[in-house]
C-alpha atoms as a PDB file:
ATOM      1  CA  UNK A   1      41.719 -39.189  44.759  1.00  0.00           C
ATOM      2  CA  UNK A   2      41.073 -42.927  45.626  1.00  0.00           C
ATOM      3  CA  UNK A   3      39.166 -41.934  48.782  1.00  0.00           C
ATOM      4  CA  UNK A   4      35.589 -41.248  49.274  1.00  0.00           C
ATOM      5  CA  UNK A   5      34.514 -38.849  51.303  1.00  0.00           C
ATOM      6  CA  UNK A   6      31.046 -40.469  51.336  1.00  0.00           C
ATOM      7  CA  UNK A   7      32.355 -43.581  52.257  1.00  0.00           C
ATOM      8  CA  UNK A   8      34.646 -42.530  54.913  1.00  0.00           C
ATOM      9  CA  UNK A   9      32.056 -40.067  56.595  1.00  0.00           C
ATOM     10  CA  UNK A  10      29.511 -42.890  56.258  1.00  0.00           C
ATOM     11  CA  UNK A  11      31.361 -45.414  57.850  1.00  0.00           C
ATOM     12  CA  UNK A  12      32.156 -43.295  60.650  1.00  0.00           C
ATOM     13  CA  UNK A  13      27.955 -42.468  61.484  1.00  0.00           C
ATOM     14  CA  UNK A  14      27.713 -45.976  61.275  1.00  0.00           C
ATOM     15  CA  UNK A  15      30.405 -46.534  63.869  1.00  0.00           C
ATOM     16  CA  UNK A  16      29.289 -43.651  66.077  1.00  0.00           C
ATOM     17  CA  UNK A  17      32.535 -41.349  65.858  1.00  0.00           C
ATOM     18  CA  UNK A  18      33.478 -38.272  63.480  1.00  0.00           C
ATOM     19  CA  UNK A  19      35.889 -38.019  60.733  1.00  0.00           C
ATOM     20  CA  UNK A  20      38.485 -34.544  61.500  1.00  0.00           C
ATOM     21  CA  UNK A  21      37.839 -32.166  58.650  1.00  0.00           C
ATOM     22  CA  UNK A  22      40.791 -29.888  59.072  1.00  0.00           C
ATOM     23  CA  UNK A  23      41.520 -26.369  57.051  1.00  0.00           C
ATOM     24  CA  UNK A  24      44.990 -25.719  55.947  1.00  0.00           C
ATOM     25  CA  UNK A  25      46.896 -23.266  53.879  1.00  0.00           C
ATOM     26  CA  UNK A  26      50.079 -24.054  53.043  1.00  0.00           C
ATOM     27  CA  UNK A  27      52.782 -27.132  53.088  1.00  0.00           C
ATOM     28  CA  UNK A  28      53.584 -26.737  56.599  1.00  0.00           C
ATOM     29  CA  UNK A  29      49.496 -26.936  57.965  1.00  0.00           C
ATOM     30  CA  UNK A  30      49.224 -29.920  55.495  1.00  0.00           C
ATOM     31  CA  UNK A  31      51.947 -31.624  56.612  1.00  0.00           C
ATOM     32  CA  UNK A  32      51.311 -31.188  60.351  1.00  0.00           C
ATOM     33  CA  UNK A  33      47.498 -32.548  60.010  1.00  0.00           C
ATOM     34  CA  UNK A  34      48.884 -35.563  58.239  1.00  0.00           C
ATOM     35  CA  UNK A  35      51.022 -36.491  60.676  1.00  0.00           C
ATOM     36  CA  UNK A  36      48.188 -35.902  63.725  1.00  0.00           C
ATOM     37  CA  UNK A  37      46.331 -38.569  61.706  1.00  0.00           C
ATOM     38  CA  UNK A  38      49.199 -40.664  61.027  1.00  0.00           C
ATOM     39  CA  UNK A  39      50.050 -40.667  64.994  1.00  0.00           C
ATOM     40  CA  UNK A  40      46.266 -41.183  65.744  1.00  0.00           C
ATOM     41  CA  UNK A  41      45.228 -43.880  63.340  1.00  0.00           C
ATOM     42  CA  UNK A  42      42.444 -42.062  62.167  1.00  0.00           C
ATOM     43  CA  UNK A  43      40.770 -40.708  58.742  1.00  0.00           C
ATOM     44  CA  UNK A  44      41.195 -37.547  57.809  1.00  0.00           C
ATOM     45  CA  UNK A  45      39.743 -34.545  55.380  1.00  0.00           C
ATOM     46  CA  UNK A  46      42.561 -32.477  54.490  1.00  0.00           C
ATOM     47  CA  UNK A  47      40.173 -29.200  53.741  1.00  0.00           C
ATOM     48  CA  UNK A  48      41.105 -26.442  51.234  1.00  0.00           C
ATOM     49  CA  UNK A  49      39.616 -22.687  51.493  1.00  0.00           C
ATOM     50  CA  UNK A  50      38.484 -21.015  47.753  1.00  0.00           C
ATOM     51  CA  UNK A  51      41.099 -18.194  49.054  1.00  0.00           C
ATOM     52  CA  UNK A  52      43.733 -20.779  49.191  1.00  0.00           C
ATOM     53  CA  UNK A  53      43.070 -22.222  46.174  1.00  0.00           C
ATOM     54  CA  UNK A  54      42.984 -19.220  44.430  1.00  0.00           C
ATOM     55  CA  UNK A  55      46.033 -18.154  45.921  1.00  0.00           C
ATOM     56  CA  UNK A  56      47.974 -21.073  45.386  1.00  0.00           C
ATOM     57  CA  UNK A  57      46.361 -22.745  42.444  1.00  0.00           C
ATOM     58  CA  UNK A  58      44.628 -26.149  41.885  1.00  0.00           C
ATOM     59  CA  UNK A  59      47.161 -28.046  39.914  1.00  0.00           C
ATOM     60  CA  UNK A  60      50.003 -27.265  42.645  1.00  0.00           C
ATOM     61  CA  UNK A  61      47.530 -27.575  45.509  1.00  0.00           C
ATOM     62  CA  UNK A  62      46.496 -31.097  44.327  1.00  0.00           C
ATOM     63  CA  UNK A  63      50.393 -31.859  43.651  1.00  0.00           C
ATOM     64  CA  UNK A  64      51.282 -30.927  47.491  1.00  0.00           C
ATOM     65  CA  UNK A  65      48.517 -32.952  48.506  1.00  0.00           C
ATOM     66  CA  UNK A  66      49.535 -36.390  46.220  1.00  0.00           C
ATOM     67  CA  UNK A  67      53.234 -36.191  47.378  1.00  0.00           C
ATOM     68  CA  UNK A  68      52.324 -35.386  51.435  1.00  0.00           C
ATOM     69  CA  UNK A  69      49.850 -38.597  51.107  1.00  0.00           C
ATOM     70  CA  UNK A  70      51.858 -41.011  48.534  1.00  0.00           C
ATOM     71  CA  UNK A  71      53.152 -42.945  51.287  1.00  0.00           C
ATOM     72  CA  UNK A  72      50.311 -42.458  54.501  1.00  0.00           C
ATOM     73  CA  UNK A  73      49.112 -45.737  55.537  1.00  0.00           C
ATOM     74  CA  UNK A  74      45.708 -44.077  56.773  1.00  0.00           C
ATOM     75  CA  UNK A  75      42.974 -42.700  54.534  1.00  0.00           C
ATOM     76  CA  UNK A  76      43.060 -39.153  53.807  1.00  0.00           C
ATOM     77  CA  UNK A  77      40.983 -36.984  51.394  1.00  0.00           C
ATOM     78  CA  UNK A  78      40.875 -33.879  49.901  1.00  0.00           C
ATOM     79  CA  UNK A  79      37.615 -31.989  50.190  1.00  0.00           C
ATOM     80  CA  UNK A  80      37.203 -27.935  48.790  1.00  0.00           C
ATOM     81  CA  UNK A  81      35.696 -25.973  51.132  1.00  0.00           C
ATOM     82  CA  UNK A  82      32.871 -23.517  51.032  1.00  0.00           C
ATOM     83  CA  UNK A  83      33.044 -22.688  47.328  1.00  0.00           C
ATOM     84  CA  UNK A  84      29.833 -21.042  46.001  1.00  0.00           C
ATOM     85  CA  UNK A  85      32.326 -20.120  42.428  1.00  0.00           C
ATOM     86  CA  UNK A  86      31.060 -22.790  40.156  1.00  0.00           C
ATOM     87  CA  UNK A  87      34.519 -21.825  37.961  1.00  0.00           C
ATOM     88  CA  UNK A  88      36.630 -22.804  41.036  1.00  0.00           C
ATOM     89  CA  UNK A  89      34.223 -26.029  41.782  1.00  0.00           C
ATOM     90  CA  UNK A  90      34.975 -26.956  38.112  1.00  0.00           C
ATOM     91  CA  UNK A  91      38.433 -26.688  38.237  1.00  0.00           C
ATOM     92  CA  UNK A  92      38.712 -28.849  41.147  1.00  0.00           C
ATOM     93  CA  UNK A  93      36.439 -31.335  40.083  1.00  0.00           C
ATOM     94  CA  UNK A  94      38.279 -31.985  36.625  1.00  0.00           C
ATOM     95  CA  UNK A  95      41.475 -32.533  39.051  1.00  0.00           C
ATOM     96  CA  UNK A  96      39.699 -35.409  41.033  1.00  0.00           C
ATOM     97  CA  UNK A  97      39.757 -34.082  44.225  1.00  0.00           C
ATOM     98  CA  UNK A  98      37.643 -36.374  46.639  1.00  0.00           C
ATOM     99  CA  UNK A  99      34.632 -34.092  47.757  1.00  0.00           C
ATOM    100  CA  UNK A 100      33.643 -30.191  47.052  1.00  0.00           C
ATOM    101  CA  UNK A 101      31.406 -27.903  49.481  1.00  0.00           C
ATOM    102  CA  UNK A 102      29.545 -26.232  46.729  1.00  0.00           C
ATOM    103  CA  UNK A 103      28.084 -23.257  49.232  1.00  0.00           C
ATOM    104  CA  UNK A 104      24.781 -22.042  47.773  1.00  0.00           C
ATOM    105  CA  UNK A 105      23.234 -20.846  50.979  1.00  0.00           C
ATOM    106  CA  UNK A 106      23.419 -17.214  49.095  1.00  0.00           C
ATOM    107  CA  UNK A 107      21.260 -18.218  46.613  1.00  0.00           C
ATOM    108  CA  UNK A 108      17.370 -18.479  46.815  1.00  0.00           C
ATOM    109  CA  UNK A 109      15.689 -22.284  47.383  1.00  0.00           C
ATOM    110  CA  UNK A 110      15.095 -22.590  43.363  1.00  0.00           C
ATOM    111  CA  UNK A 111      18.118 -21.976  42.438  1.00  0.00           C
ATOM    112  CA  UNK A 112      20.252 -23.552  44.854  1.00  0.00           C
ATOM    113  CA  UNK A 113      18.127 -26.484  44.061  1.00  0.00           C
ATOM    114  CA  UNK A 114      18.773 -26.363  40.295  1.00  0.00           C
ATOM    115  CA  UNK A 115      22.791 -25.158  40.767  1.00  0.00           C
ATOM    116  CA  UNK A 116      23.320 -28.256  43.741  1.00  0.00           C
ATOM    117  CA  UNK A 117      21.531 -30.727  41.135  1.00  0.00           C
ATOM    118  CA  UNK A 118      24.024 -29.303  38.419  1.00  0.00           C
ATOM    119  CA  UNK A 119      26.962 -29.449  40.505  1.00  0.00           C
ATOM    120  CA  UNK A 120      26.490 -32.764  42.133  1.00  0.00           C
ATOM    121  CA  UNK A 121      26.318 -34.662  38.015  1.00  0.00           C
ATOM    122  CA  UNK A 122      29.216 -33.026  36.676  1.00  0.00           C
ATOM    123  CA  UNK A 123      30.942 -34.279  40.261  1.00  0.00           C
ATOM    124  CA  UNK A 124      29.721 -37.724  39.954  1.00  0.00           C
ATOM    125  CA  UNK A 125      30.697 -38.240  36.738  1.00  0.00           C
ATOM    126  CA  UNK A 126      33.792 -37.303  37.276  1.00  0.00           C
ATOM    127  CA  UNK A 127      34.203 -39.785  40.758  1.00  0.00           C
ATOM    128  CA  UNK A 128      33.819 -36.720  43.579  1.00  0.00           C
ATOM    129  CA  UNK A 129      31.684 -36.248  46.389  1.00  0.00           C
ATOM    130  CA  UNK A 130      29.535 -33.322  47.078  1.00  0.00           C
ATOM    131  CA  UNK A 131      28.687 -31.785  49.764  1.00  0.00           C
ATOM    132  CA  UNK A 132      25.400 -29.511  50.320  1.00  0.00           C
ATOM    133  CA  UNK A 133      24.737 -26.286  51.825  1.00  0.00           C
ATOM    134  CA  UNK A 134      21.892 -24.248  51.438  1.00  0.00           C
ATOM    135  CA  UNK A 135      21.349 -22.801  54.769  1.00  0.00           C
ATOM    136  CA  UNK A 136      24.633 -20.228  55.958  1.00  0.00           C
ATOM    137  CA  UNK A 137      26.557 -21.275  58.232  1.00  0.00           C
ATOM    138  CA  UNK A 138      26.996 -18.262  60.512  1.00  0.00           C
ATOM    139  CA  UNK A 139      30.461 -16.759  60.624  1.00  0.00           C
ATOM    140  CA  UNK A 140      32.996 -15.588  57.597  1.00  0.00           C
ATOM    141  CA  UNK A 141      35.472 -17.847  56.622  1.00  0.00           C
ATOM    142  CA  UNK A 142      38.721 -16.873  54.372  1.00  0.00           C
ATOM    143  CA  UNK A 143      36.681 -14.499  52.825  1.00  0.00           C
ATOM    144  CA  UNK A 144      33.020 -16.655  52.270  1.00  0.00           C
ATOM    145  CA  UNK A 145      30.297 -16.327  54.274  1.00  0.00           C
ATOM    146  CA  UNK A 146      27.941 -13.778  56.210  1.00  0.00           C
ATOM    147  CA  UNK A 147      27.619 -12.892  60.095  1.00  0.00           C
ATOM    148  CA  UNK A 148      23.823 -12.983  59.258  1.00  0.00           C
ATOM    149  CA  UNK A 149      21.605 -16.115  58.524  1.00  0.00           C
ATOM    150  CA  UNK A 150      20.393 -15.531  54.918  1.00  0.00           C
ATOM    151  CA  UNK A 151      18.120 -18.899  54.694  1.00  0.00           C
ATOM    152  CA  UNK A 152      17.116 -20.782  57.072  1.00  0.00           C
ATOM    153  CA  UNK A 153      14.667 -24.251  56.326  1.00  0.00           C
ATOM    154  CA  UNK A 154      13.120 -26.921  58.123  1.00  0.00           C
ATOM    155  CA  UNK A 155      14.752 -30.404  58.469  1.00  0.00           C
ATOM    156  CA  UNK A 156      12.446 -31.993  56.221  1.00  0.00           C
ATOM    157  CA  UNK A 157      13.381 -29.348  53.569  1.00  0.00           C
ATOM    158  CA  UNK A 158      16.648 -30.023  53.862  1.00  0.00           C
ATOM    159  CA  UNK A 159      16.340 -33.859  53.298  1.00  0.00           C
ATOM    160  CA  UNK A 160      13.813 -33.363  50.475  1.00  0.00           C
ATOM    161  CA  UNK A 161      16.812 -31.319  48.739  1.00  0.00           C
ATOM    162  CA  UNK A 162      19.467 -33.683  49.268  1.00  0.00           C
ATOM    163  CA  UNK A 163      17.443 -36.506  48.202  1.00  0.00           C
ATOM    164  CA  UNK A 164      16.498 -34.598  44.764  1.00  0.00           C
ATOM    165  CA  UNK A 165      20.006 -32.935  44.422  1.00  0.00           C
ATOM    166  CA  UNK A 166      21.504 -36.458  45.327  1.00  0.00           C
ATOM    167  CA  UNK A 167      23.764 -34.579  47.116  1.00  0.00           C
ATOM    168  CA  UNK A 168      26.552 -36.799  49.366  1.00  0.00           C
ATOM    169  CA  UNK A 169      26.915 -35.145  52.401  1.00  0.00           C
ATOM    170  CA  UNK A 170      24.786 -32.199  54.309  1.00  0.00           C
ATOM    171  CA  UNK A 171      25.675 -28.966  56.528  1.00  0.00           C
ATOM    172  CA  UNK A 172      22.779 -27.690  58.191  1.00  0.00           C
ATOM    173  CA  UNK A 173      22.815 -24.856  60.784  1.00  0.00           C
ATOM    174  CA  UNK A 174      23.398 -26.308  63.858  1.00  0.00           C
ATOM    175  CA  UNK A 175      23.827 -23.068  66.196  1.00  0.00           C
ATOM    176  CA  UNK A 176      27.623 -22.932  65.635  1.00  0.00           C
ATOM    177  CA  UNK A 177      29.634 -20.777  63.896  1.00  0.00           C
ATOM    178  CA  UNK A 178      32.574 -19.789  61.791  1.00  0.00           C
ATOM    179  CA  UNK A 179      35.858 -18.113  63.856  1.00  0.00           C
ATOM    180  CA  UNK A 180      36.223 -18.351  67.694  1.00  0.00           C
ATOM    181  CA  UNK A 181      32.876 -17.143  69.790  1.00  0.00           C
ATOM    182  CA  UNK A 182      32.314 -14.392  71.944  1.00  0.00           C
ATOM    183  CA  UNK A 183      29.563 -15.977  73.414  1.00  0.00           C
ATOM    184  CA  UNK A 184      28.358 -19.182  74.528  1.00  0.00           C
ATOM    185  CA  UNK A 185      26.713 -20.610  71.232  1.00  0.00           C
ATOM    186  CA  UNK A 186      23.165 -22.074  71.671  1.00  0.00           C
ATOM    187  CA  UNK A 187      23.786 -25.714  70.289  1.00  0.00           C
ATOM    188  CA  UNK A 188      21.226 -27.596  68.358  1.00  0.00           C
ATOM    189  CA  UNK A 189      22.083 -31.408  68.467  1.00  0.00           C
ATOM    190  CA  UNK A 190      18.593 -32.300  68.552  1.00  0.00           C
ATOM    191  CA  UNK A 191      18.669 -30.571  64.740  1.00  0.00           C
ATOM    192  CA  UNK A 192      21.189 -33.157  64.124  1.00  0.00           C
ATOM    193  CA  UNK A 193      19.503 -35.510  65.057  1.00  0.00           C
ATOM    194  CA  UNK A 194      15.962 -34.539  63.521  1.00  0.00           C
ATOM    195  CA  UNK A 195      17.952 -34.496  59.944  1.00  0.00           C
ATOM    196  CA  UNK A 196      19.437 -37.795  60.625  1.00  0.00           C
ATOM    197  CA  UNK A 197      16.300 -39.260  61.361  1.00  0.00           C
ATOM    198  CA  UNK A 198      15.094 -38.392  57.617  1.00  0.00           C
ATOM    199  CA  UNK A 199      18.172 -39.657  55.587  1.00  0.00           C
ATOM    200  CA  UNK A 200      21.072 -41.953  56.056  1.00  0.00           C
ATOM    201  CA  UNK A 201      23.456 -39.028  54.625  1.00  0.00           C
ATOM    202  CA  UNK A 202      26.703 -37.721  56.475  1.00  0.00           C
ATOM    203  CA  UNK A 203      25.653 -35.060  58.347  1.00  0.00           C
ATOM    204  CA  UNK A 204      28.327 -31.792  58.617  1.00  0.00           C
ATOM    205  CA  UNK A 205      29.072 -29.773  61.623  1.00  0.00           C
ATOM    206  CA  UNK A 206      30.546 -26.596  60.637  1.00  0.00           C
ATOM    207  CA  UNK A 207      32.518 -24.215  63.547  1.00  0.00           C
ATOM    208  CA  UNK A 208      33.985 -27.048  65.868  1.00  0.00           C
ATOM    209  CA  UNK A 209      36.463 -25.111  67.110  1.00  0.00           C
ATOM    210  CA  UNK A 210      35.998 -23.535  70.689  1.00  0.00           C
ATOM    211  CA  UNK A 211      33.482 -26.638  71.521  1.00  0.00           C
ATOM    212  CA  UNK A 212      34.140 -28.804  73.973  1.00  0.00           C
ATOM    213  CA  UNK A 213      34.553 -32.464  74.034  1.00  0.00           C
ATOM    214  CA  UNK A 214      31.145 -33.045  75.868  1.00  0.00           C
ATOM    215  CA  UNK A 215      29.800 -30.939  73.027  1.00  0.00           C
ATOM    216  CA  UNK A 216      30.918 -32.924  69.898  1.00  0.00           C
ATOM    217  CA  UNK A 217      29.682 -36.121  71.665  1.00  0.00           C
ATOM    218  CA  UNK A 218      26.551 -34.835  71.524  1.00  0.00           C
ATOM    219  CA  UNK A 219      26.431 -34.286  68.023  1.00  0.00           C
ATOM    220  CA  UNK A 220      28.456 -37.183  67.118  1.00  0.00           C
ATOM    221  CA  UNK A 221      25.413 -39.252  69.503  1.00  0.00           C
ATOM    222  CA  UNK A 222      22.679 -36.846  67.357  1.00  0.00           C
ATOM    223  CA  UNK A 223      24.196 -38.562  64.041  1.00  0.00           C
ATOM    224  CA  UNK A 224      27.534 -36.091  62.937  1.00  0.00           C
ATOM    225  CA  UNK A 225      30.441 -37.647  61.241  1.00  0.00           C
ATOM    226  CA  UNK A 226      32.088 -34.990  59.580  1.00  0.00           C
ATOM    227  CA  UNK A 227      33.159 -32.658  61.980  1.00  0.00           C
ATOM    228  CA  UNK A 228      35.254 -28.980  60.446  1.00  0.00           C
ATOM    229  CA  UNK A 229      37.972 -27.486  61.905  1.00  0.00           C
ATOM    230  CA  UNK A 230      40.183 -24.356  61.408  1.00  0.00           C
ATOM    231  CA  UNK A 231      40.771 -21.881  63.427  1.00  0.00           C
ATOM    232  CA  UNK A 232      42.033 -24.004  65.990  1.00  0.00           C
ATOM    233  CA  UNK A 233      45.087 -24.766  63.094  1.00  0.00           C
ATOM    234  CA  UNK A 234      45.790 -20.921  62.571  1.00  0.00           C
ATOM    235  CA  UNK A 235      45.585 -20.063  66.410  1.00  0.00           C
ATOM    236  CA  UNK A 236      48.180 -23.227  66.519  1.00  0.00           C
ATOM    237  CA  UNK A 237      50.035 -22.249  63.657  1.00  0.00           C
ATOM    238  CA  UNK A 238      50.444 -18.435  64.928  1.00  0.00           C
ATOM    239  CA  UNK A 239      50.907 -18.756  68.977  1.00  0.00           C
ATOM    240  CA  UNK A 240      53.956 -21.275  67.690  1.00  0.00           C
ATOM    241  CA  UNK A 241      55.324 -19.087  65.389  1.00  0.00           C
ATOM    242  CA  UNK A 242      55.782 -16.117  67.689  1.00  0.00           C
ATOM    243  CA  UNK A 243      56.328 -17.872  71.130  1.00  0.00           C
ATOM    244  CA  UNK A 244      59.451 -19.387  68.619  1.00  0.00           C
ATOM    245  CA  UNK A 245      60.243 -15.854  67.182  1.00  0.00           C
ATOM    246  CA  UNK A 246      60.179 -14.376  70.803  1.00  0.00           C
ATOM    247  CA  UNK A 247      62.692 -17.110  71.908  1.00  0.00           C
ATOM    248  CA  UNK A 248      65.161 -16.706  68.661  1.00  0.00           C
ATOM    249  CA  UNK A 249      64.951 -12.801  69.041  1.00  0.00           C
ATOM    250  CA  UNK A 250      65.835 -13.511  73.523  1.00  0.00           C
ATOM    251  CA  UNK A 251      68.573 -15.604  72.280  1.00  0.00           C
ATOM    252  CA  UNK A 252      69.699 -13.897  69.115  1.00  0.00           C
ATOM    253  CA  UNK A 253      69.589 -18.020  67.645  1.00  0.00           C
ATOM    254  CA  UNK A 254      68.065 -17.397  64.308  1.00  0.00           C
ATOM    255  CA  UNK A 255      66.969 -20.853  62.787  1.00  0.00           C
ATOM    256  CA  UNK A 256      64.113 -21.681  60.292  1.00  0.00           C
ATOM    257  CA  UNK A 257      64.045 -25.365  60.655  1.00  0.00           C
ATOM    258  CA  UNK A 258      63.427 -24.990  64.209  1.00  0.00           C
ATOM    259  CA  UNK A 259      60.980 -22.843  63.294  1.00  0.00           C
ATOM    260  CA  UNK A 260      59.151 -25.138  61.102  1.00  0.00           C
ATOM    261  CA  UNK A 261      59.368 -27.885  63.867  1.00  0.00           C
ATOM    262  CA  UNK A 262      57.911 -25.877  66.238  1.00  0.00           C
ATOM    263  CA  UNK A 263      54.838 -25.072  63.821  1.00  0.00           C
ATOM    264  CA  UNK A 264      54.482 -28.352  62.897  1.00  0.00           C
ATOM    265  CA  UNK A 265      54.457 -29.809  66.465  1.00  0.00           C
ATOM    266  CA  UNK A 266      52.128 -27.437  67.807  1.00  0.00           C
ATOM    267  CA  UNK A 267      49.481 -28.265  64.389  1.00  0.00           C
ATOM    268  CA  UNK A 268      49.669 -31.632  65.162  1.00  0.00           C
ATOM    269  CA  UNK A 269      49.035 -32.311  68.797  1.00  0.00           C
ATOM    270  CA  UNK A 270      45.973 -29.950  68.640  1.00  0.00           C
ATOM    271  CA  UNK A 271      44.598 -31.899  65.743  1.00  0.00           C
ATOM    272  CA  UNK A 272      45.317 -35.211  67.129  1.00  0.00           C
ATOM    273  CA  UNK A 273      43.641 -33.853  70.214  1.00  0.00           C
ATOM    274  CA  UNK A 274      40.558 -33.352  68.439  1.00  0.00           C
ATOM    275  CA  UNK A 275      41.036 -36.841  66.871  1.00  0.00           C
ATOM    276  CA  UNK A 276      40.618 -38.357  70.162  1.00  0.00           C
ATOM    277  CA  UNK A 277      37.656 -35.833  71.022  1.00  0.00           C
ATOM    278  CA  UNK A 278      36.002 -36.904  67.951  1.00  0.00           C
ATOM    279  CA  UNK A 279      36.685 -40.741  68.798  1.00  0.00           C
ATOM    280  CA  UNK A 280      38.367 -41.211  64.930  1.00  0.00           C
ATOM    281  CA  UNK A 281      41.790 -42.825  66.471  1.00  0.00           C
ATOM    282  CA  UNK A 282      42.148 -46.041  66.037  1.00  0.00           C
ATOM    283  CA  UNK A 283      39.559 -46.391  62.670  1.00  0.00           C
ATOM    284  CA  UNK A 284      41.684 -45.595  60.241  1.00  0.00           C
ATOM    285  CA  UNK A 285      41.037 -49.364  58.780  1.00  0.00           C
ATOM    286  CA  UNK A 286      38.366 -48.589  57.630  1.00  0.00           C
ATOM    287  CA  UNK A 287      37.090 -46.264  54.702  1.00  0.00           C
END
């Protein structure tokens, strides 16, 4: 992919706003995300789970993703999620995908300092972006992650293992979590803002959906610029498809396209919402 991640993210702490980081799963989620960027004028990160990759393969993932962008006028990229498989991060790095999340908060400081070293060369020789995490995020995710906090490290650590991993971008724990909460999270901008203090690379927040918009100012303000979000595209995705389904079954009108329509609609203005919360419309000129 001819668009950087780094650059994109980098441009965006510069600027003071956040670039979307959006989950999908299939044609329909993709599509719908594009076209909340397209409306918006904003970057994007079309984001991939290692469940949907797995389920749908790299080589026809990456093929969706070429034809849905081929003729976008704003800059999207395509970023693998959470992936602690090194197989998987492989794959996807020998198809040029922009950026990878290679996930080694499951493994112990050592070794996730060797693995994120060994990850981020074979991704830069091959032109892709890496993102670092080494601390869990709290929360499971399409099948990776943990509801408890495995390793947790001081901002300086953090910045240390970036700088010797040379890592592109970094997630740190930054009291949110993974799936919708059933409790008011205790938020930690001032971690954000601690990290960013110590190096000039893209910080990650991880778990955006359920915040508010006062909320993501705050980290955006602390130094975030890659905000991820994806629940907020299934809940979308699902209320859409049944309030449709309940209306077709009323009516006894029984018509796909209308179906897709309606899931598409509903995708994109709650993505292009969170464009505007994230203050990304309108920057798409720049990378």
């Amino acid at each position: 992919m001819d668009v950087s991640t780094r650059a994109m993210t980098r441009t965006a702490r510069d600027d003071g706003y956040a670039v979307p980081a959006v989950n999908v799963f299939d044609e329909l989620s993709m599509r719908a995300v594009i076209a909340a960027a397209t409306r918006t004028q904003a970057p994007l990160i079309v984001q991939i789970s290692v469940k949907t990759v797995r389920s749908s393969g790299t080589a026809f993932t990456t093929d969706l993703f070429r034809a849905l962008t081929r003729d976008v006028t704003v800059p999207v990229a395509l970023h693998l999620d959470h992936c602690p498989d090194r197989a998987v991060l492989d794959d996807v790095i020998a198809a040029g995908w922009s950026s990878v999340l290679f996930d080694a908060s499951d493994r112990d400081l050592d070794d996730a300092v060797r693995e994120t070293g060994e990850v981020t060369a074979a991704a830069h020789a091959a032109g892709v972006d890496v993102e670092s995490e080494i601390e869990n995020i709290l929360g499971v995710e399409d099948g990776v992650g943990s509801d408890a906090s495995r390793h947790a490290y001081s901002v300086e650590q953090l910045a240390d293992v970036a700088a010797r991993t040379d890592a592109d971008l970094v997630a740190p724990q930054l009291g949110t979590s993974h799936g919708l909460y059933k409790a008011d999270p205790v938020l930690l901008p001032e971690r954000a803002a601690g990290l960013a203090a110590l190096t000039d690379r893209p910080i990650v927040l991880h778990g955006g959906t359920g915040l508010s918009a006062a909320d993501f100012r705050s980290f955006i303000d602390a130094g975030v610029s890659k905000i991820n979000i994806s629940t907020a595209v299934k809940h979308a995705y699902m209320r859409a498809s049944l309030a449709h389904l309940e209306q077709a079954r009323a009516s006894d009108s029984w018509d796909p396209p209308k179906l897709v329509t309606a899931i598409e609609s509903a995708v994109t203005d709650v993505i292009a919402e969170h464009v505007t919360w994230f203050g990304a419309d309108g920057r798409a000129g720049r990378r």
